[in-house]
Protein backbone atom coordinates (compact mmCIF):
# COMPACT_ATOMS: atom_id res chain seq x y z
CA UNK A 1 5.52 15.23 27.34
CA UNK A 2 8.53 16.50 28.48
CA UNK A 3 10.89 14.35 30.08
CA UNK A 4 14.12 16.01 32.65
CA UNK A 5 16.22 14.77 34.83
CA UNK A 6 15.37 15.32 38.85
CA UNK A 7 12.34 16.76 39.59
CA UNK A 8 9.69 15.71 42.14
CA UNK A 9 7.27 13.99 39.63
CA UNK A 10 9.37 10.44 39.09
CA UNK A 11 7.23 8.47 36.38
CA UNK A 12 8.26 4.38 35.93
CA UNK A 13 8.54 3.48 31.99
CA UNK A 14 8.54 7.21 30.56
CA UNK A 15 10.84 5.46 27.74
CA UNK A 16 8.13 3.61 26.74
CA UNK A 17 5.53 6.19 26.29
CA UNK A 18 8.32 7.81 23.72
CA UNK A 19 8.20 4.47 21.66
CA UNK A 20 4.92 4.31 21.59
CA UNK A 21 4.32 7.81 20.21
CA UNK A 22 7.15 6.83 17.57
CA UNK A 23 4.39 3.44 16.96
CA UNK A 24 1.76 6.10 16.55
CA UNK A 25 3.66 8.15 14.18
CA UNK A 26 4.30 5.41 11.93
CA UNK A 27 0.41 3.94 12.17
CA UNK A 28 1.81 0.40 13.62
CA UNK A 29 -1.58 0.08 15.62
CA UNK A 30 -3.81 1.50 13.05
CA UNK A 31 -2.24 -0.96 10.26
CA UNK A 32 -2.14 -3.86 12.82
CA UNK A 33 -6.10 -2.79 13.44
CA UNK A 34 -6.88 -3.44 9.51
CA UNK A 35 -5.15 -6.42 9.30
CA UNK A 36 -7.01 -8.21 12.61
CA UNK A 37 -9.91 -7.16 11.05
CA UNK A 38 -9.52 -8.64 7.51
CA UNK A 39 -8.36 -11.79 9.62
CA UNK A 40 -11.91 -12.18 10.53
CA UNK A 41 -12.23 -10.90 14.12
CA UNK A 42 -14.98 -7.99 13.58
CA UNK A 43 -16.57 -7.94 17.12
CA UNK A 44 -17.91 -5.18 19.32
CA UNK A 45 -14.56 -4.16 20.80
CA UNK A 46 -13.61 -1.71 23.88
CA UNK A 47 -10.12 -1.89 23.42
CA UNK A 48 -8.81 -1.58 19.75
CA UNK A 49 -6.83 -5.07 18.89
CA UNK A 50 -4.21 -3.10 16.95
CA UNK A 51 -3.80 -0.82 20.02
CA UNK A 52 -3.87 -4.35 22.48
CA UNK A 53 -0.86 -5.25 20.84
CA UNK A 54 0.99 -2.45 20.11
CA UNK A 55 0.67 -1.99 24.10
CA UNK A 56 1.93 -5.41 24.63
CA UNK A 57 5.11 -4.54 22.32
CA UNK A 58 5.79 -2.07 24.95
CA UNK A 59 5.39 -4.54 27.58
CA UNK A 60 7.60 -6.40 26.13
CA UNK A 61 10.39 -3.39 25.45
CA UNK A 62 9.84 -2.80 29.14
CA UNK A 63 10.67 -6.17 30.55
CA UNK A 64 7.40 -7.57 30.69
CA UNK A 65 7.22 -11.62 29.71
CA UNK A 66 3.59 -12.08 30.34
CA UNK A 67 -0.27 -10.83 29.67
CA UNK A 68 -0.21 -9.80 33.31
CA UNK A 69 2.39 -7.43 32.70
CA UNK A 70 -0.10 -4.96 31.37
CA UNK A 71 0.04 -3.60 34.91
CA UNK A 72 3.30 -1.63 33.58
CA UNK A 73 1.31 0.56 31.60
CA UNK A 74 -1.84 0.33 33.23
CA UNK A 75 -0.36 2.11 36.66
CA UNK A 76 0.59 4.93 34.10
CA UNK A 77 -2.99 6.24 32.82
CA UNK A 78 -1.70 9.71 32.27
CA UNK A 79 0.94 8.41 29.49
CA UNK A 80 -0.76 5.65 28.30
CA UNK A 81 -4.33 5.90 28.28
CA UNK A 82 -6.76 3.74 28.82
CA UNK A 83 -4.82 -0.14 29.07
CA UNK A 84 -6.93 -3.18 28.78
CA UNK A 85 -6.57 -5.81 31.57
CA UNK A 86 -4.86 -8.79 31.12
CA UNK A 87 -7.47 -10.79 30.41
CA UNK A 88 -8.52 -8.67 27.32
CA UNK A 89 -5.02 -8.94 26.27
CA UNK A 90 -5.34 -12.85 26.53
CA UNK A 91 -8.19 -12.98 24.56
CA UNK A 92 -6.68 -10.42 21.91
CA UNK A 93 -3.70 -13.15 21.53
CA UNK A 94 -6.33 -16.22 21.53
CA UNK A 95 -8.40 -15.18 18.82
CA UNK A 96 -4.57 -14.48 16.81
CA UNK A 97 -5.15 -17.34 14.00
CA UNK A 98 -2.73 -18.02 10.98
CA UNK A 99 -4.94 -16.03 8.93
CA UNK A 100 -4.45 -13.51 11.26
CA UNK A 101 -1.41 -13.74 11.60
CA UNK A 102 -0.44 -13.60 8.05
CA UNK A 103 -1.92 -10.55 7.79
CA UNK A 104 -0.37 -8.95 11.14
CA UNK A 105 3.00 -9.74 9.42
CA UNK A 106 2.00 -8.22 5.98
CA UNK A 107 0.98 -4.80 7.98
CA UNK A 108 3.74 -4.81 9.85
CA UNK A 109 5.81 -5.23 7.07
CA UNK A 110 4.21 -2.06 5.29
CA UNK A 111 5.19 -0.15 8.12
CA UNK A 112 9.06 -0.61 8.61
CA UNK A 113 8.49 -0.38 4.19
């Protein structure tokens, strides 16, 4: 990605797709991935839970204050990917138990380590 000013190509939220490559780098979604998993939630899955909410971290660095924000990213397929709609994103947070949670802060907490 290569980002300059002017240009005829004007992408919304380019910022964002540089923190979430730096989120990448440091394994943030893969470690939050492993720790939904050993909370319990081992379903068939299109959209990685890790990945969910390391997208809605962006959201959320972007200005977004709900699941419906997803749009943000999801308008931007070319630097984002593939974004779950909102409603996957409200069932990613729903099935988010204490368990769950416990170990989302633990894996979080090995990454900024």
């Amino acid at each position: 990605m290569r980002v300059e000013g002017g240009g005829d190509q004007v992408v919304a939220h380019v910022g964002l797709h540089a923190l979430g490559c730096f989120a990448d780098r440091l394994g943030l979604g893969e470690a939050v991935s492993e720790a939904v998993v050993a909370g319990g939630d081992q379903g068939v899955l299109v959209h990685d839970r890790g990945e969910v909410l390391t997208q809605m971290m962006l959201v959320l660095a972007g200005g977004g204050e709900c699941c419906a924000d997803i749009w943000y990213l999801r308008s931007q397929l070319g630097l984002f990917g593939p974004v779950p709609s909102d409603s996957t994103v409200w069932r990613t947070f729903e099935r988010i138990d204490s368990v769950t949670l416990g170990y989302r802060r633990q894996a979080a907490g090995a990454v900024r380590s």
